[in-house]
PDB file of N, CA and C in Angstrom:
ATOM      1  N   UNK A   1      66.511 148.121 323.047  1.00  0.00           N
ATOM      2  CA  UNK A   1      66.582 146.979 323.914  1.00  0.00           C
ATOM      3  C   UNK A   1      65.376 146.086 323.607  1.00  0.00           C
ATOM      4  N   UNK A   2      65.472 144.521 323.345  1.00  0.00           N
ATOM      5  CA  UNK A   2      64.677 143.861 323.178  1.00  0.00           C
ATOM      6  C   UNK A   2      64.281 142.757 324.371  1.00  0.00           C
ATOM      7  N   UNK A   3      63.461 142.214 324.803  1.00  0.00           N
ATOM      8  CA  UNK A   3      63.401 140.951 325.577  1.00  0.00           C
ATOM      9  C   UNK A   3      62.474 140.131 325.133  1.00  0.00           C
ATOM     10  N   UNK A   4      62.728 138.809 325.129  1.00  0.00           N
ATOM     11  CA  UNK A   4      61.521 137.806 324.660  1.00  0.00           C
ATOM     12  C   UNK A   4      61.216 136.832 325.483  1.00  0.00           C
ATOM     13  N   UNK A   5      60.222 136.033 325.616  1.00  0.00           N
ATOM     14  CA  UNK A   5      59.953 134.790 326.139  1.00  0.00           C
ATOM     15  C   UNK A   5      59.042 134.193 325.238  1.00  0.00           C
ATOM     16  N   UNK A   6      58.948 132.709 325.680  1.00  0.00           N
ATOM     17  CA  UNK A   6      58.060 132.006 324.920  1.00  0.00           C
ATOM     18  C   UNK A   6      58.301 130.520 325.718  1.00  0.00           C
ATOM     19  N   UNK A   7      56.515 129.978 325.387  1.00  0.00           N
ATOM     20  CA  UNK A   7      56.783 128.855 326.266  1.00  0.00           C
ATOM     21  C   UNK A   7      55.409 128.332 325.095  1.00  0.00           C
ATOM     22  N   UNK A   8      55.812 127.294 325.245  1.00  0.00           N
ATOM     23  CA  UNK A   8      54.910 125.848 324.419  1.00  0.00           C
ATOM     24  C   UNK A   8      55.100 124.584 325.237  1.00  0.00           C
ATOM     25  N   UNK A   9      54.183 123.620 325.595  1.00  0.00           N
ATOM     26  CA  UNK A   9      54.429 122.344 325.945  1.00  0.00           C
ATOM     27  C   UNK A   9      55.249 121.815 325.525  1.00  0.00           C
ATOM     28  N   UNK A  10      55.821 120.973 325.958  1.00  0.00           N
ATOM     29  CA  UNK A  10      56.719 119.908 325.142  1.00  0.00           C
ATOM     30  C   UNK A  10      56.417 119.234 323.692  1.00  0.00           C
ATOM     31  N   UNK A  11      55.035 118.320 324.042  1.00  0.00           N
ATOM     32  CA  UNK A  11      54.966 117.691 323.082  1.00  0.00           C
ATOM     33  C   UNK A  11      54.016 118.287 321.863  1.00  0.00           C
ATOM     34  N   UNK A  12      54.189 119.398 322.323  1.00  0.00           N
ATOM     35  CA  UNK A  12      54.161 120.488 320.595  1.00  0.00           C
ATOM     36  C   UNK A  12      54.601 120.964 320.379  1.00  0.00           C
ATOM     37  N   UNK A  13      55.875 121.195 320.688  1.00  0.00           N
ATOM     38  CA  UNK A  13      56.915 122.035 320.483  1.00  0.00           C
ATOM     39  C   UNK A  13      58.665 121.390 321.124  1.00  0.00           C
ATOM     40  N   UNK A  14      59.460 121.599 319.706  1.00  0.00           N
ATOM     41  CA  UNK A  14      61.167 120.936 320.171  1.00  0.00           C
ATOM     42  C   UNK A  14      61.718 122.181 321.207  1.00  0.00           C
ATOM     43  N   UNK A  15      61.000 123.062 321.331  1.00  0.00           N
ATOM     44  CA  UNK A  15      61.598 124.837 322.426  1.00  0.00           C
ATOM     45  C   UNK A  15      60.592 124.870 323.033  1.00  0.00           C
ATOM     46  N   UNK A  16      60.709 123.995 324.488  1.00  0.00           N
ATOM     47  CA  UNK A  16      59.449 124.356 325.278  1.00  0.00           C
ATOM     48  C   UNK A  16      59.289 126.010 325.471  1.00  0.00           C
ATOM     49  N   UNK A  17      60.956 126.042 326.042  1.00  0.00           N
ATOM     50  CA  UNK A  17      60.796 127.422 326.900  1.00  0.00           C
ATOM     51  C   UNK A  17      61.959 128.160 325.722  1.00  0.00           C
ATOM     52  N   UNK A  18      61.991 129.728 325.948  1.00  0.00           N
ATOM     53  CA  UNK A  18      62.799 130.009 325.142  1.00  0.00           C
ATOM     54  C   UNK A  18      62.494 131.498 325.724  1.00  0.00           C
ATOM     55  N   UNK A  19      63.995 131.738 326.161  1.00  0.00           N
ATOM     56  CA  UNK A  19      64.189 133.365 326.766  1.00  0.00           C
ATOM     57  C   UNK A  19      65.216 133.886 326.174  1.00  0.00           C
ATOM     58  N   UNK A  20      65.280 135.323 325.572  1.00  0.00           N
ATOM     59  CA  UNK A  20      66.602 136.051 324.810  1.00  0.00           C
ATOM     60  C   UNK A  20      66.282 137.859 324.979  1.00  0.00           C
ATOM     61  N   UNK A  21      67.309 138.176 324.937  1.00  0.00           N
ATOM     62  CA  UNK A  21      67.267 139.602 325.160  1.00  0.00           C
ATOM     63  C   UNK A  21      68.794 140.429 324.428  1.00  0.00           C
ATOM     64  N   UNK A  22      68.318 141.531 323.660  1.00  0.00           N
ATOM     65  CA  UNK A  22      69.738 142.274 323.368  1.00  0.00           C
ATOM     66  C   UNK A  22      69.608 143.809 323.628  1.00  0.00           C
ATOM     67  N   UNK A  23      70.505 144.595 323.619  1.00  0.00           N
ATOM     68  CA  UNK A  23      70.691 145.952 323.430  1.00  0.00           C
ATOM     69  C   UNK A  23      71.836 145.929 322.511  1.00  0.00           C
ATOM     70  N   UNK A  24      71.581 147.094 322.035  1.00  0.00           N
ATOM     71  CA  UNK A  24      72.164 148.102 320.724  1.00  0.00           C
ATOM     72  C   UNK A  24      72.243 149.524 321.380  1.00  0.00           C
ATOM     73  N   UNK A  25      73.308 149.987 321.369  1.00  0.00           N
ATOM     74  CA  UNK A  25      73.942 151.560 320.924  1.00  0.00           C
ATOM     75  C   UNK A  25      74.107 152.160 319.630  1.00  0.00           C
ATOM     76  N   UNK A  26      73.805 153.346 319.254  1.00  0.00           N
ATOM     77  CA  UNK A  26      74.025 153.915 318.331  1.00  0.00           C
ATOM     78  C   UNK A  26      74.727 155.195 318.468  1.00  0.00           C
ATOM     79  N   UNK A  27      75.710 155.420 317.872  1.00  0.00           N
ATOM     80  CA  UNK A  27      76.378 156.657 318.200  1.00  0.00           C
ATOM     81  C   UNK A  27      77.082 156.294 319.546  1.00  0.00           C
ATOM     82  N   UNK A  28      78.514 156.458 319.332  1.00  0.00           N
ATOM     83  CA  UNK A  28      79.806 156.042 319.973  1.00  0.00           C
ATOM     84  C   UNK A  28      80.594 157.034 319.783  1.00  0.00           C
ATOM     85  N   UNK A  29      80.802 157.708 320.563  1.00  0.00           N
ATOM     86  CA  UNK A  29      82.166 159.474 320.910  1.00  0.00           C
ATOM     87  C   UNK A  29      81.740 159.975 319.443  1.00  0.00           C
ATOM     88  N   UNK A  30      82.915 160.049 319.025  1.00  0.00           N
ATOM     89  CA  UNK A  30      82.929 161.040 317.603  1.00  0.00           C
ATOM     90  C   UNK A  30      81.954 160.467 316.815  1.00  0.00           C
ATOM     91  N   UNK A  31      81.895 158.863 316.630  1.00  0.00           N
ATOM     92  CA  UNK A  31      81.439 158.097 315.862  1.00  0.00           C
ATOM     93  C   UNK A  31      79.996 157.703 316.299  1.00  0.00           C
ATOM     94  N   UNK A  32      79.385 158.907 314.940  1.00  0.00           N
ATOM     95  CA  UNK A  32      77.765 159.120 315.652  1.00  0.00           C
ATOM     96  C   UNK A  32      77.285 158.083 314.608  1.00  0.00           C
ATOM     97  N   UNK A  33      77.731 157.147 313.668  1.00  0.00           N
ATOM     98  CA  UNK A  33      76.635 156.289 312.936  1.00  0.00           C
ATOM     99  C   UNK A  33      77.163 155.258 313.296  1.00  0.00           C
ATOM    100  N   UNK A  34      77.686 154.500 313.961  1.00  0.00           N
ATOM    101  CA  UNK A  34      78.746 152.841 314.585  1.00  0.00           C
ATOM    102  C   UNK A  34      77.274 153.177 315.466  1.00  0.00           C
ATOM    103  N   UNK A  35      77.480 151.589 315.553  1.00  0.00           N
ATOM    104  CA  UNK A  35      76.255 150.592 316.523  1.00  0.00           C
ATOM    105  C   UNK A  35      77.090 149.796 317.250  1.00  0.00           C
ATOM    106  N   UNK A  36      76.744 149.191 318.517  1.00  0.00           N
ATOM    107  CA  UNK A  36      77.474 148.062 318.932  1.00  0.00           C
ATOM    108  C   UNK A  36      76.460 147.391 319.924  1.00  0.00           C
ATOM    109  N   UNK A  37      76.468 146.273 319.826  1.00  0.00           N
ATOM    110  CA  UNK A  37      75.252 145.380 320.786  1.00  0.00           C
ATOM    111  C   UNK A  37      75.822 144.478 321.215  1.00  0.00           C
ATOM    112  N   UNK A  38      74.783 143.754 322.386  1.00  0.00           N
ATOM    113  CA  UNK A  38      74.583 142.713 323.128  1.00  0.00           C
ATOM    114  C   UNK A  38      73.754 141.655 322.830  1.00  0.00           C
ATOM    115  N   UNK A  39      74.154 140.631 323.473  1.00  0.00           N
ATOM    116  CA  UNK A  39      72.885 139.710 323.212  1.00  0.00           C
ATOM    117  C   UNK A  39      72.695 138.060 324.032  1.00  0.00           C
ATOM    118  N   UNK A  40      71.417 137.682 324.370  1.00  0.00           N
ATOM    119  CA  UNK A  40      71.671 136.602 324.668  1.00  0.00           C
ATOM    120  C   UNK A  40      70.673 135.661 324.416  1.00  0.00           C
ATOM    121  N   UNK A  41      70.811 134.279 324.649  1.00  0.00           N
ATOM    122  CA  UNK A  41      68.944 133.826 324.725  1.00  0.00           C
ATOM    123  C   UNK A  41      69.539 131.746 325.504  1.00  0.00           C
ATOM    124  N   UNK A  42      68.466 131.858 325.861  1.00  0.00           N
ATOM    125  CA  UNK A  42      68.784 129.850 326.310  1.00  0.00           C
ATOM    126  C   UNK A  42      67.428 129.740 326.171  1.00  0.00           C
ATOM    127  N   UNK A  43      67.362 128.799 325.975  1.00  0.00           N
ATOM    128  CA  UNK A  43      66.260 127.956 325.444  1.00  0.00           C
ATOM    129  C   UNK A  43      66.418 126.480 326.147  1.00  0.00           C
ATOM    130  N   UNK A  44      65.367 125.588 326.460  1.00  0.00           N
ATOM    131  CA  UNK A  44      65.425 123.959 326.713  1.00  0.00           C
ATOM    132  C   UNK A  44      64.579 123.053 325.229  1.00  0.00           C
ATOM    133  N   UNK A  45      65.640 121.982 325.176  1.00  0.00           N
ATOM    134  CA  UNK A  45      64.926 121.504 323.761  1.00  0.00           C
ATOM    135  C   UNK A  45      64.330 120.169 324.560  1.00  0.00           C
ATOM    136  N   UNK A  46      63.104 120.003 323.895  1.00  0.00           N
ATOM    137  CA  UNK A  46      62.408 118.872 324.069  1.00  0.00           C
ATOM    138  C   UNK A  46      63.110 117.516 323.938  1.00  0.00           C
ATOM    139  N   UNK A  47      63.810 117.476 322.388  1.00  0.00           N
ATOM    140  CA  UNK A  47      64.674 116.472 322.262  1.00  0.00           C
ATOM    141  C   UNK A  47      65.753 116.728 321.832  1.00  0.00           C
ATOM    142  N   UNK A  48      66.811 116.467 322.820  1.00  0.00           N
ATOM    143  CA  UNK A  48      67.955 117.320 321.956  1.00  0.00           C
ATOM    144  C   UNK A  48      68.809 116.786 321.236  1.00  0.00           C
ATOM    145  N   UNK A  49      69.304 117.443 319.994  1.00  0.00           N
ATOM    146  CA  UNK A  49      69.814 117.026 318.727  1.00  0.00           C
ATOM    147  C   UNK A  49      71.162 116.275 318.956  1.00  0.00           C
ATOM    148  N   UNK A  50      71.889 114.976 317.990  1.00  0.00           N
ATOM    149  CA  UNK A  50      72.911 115.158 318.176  1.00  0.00           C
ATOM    150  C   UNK A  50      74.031 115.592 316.556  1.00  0.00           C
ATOM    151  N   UNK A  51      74.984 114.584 316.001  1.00  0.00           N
ATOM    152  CA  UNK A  51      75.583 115.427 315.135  1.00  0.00           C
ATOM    153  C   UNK A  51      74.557 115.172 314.083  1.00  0.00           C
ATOM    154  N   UNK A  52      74.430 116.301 313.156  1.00  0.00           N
ATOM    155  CA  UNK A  52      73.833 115.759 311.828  1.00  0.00           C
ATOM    156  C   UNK A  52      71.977 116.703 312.123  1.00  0.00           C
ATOM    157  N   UNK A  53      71.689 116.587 313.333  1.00  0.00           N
ATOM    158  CA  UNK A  53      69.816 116.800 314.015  1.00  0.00           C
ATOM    159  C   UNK A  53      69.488 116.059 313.809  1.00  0.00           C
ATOM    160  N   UNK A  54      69.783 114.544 314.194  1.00  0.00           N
ATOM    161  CA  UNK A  54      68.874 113.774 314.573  1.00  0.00           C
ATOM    162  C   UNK A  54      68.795 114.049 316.020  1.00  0.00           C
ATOM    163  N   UNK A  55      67.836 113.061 316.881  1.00  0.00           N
ATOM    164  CA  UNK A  55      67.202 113.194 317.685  1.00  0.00           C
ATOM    165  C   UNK A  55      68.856 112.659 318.546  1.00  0.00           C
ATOM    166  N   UNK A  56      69.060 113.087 319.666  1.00  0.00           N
ATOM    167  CA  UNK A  56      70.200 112.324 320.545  1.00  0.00           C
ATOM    168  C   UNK A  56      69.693 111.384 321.192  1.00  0.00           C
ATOM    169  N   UNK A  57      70.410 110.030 322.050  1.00  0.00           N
ATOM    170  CA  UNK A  57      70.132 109.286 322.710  1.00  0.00           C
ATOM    171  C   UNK A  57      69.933 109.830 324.355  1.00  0.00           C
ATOM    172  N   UNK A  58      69.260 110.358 324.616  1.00  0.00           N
ATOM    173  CA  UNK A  58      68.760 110.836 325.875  1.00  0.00           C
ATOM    174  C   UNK A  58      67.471 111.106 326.315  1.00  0.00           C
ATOM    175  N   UNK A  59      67.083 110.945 327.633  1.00  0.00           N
ATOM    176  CA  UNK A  59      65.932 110.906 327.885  1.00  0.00           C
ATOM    177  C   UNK A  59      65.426 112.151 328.821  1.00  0.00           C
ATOM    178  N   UNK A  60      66.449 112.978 328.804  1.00  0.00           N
ATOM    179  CA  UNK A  60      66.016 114.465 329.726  1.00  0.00           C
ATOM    180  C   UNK A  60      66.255 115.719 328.601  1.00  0.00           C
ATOM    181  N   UNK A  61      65.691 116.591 329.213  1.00  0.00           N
ATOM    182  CA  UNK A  61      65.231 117.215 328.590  1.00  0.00           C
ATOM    183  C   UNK A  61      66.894 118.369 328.602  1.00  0.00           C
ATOM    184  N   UNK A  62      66.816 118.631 327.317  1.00  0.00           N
ATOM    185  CA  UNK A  62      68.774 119.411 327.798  1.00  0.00           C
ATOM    186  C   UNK A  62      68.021 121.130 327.452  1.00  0.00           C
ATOM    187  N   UNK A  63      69.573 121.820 327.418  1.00  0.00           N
ATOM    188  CA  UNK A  63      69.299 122.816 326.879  1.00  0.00           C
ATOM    189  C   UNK A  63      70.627 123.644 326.711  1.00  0.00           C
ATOM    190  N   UNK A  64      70.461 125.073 325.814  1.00  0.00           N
ATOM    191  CA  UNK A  64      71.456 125.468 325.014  1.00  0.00           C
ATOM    192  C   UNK A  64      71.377 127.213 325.279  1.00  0.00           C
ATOM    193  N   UNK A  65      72.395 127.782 325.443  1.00  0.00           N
ATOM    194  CA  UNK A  65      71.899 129.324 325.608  1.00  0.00           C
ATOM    195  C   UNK A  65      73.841 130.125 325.094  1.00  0.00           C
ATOM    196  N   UNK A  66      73.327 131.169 324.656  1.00  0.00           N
ATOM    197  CA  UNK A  66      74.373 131.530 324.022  1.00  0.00           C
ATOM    198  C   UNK A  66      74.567 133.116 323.780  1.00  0.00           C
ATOM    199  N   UNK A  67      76.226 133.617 323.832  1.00  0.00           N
ATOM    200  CA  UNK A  67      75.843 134.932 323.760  1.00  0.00           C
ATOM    201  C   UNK A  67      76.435 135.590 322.889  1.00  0.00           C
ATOM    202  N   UNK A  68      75.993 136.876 322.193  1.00  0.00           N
ATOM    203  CA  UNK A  68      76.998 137.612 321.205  1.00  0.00           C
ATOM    204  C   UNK A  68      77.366 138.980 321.349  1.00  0.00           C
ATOM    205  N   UNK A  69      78.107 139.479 320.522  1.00  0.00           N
ATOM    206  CA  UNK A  69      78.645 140.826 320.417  1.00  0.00           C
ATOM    207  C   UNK A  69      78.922 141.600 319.223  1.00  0.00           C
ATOM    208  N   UNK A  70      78.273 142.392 318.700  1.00  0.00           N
ATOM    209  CA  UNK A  70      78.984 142.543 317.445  1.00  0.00           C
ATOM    210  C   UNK A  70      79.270 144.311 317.391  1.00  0.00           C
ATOM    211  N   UNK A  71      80.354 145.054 316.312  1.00  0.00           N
ATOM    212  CA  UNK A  71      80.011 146.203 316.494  1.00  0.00           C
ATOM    213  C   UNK A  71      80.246 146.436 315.148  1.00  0.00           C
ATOM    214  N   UNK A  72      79.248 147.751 314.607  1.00  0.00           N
ATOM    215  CA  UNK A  72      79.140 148.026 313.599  1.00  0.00           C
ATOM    216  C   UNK A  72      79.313 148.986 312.623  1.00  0.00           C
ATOM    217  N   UNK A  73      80.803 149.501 312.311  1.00  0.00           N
ATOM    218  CA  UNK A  73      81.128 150.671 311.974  1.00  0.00           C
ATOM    219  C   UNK A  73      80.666 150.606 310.029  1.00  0.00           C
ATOM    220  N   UNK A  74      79.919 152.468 310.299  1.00  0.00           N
ATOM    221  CA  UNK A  74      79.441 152.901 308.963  1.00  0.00           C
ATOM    222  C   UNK A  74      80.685 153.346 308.419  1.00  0.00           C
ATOM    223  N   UNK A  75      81.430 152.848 307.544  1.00  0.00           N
ATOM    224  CA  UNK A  75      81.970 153.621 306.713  1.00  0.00           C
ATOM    225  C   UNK A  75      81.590 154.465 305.605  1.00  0.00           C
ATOM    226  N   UNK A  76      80.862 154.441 305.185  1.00  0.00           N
ATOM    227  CA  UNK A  76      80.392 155.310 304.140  1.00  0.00           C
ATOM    228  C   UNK A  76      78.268 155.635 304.239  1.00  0.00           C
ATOM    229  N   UNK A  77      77.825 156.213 304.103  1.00  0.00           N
ATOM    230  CA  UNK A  77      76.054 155.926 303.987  1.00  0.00           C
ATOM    231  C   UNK A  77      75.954 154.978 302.931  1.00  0.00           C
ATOM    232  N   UNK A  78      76.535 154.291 302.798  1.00  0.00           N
ATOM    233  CA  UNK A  78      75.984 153.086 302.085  1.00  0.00           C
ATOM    234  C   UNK A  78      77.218 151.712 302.257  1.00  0.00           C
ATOM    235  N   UNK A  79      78.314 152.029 302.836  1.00  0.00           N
ATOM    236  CA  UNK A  79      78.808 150.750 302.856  1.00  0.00           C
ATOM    237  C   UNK A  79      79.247 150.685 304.685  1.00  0.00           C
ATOM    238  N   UNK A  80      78.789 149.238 305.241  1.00  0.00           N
ATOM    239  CA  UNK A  80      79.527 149.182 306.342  1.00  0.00           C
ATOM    240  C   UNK A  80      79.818 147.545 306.630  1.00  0.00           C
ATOM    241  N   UNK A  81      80.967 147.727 307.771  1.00  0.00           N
ATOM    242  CA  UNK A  81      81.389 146.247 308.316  1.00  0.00           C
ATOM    243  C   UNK A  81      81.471 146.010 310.002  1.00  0.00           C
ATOM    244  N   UNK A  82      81.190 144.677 309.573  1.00  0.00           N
ATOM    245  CA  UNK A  82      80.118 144.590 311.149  1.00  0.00           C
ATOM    246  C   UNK A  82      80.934 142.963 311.606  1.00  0.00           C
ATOM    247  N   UNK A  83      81.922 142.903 312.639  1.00  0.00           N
ATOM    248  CA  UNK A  83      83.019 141.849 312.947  1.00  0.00           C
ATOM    249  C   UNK A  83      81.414 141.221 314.181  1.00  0.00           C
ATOM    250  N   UNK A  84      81.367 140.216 314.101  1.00  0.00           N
ATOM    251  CA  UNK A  84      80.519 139.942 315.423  1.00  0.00           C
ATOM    252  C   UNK A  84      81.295 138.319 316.224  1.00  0.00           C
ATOM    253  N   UNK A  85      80.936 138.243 316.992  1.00  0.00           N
ATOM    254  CA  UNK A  85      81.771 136.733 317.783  1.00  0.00           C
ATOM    255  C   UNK A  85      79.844 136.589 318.714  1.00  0.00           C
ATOM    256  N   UNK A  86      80.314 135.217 318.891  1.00  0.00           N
ATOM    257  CA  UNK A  86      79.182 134.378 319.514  1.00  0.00           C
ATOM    258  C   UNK A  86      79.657 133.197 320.244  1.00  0.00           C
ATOM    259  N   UNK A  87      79.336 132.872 321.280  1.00  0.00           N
ATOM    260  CA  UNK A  87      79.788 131.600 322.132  1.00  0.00           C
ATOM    261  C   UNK A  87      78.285 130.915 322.706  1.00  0.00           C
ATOM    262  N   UNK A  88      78.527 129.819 322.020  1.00  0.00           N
ATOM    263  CA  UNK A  88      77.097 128.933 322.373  1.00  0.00           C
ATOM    264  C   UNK A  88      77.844 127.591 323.475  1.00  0.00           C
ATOM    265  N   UNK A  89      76.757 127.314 324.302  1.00  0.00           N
ATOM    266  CA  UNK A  89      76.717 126.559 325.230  1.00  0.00           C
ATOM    267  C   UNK A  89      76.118 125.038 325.360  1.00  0.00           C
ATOM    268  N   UNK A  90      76.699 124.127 324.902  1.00  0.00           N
ATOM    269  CA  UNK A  90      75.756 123.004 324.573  1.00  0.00           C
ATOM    270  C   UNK A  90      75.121 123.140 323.499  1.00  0.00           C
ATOM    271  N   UNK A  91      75.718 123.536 322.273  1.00  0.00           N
ATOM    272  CA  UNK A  91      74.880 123.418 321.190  1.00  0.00           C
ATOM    273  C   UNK A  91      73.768 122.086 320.541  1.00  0.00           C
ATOM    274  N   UNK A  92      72.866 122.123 320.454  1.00  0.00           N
ATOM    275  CA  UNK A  92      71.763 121.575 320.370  1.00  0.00           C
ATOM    276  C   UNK A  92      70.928 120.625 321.358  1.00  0.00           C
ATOM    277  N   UNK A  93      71.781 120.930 322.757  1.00  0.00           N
ATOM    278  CA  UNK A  93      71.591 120.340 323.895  1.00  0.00           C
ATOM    279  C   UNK A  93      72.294 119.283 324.499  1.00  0.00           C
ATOM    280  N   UNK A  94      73.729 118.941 323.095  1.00  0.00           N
ATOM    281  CA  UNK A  94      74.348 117.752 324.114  1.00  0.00           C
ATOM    282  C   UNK A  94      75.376 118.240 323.314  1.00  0.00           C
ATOM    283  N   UNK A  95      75.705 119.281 322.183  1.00  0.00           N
ATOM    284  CA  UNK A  95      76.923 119.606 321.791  1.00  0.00           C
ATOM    285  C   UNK A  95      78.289 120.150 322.404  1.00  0.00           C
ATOM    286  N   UNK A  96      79.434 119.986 322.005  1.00  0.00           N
ATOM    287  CA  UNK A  96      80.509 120.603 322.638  1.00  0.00           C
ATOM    288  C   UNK A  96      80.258 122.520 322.698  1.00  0.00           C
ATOM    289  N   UNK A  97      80.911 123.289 323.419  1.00  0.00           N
ATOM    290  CA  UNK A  97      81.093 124.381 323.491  1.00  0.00           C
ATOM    291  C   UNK A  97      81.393 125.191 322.385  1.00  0.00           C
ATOM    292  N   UNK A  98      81.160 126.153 321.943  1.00  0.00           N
ATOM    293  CA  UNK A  98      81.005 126.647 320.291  1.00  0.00           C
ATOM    294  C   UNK A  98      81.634 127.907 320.400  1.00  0.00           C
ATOM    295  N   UNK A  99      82.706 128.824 319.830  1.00  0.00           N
ATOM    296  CA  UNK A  99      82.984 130.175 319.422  1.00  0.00           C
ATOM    297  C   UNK A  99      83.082 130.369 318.306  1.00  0.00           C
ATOM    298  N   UNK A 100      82.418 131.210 317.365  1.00  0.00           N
ATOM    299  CA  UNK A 100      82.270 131.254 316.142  1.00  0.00           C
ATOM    300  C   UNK A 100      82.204 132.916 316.352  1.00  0.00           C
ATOM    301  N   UNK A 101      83.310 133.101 315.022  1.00  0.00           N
ATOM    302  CA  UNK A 101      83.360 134.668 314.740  1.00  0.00           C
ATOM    303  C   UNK A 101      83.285 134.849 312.917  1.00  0.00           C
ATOM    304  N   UNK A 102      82.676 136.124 313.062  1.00  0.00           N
ATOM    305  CA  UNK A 102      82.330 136.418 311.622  1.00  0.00           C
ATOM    306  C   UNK A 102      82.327 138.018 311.107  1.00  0.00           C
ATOM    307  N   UNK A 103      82.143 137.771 310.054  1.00  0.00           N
ATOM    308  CA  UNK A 103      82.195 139.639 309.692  1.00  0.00           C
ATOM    309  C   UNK A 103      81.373 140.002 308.653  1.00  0.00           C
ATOM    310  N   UNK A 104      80.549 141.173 308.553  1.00  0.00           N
ATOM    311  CA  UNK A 104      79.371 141.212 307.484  1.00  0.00           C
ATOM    312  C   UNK A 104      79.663 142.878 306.761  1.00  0.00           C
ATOM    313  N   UNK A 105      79.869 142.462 305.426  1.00  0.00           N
ATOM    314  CA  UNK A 105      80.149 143.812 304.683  1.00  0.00           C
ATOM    315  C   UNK A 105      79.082 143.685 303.942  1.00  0.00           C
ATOM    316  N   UNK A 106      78.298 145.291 304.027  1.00  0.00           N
ATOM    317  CA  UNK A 106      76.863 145.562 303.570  1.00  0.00           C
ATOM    318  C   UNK A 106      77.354 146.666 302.971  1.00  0.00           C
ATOM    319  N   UNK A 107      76.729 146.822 301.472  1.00  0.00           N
ATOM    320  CA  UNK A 107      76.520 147.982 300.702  1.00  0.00           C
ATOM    321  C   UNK A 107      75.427 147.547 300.004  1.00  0.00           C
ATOM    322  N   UNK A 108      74.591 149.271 300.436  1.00  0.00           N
ATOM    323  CA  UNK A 108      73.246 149.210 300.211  1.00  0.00           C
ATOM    324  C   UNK A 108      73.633 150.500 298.698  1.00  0.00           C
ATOM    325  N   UNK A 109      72.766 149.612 297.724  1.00  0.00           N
ATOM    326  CA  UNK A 109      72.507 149.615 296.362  1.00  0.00           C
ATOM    327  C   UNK A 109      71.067 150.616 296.434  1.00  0.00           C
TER     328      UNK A 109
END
């Protein structure tokens, strides 16, 4: 289990504030090498982006927080695949609503 914070002024920093936290399992019933986690974090951006990162036309301060899931079955001690999904919230502080899913096949050489 992880938790973070972080805080910077504004005008030294585009992430004044910035909070995130996940957990991970390891070992699931039979399936003692699968992982599966949590996750989250929001943050407020100083200036928030619009398409492209430029700066958006706004004068408050927005913000963006988002969460994931992924789980991670070992198939072999050296090869595994890991499906994860993520839903972001206001992406870059004035963006539309975001679900993005993906999948990561690792073989370690």
């Amino acid at each position: 289990m992880i938790v973070r914070y972080s805080y910077a002024r504004a005008d030294r920093s585009l992430l004044p504030h910035y909070a995130g936290g996940s957990a991970a399992w390891h070992g699931l019933g039979p399936r003692t090498n699968d992982t599966i986690g949590l996750g989250g974090n929001y943050f407020t951006l100083a200036e928030p982006t619009a398409t492209g990162g430029a700066p958006a036309s706004t004068t408050h301060m927005a913000s963006e927080w988002s969460l994931e899931a992924f789980y991670k079955a070992r198939l072999t001690n050296f090869l595994s695949l890991q499906p994860d999904v993520q839903w972001f919230r206001h992406p870059g502080g004035t963006g539309r609503d975001a679900l993005v899913g993906g999948i990561r096949f690792k073989a370690k050489l």
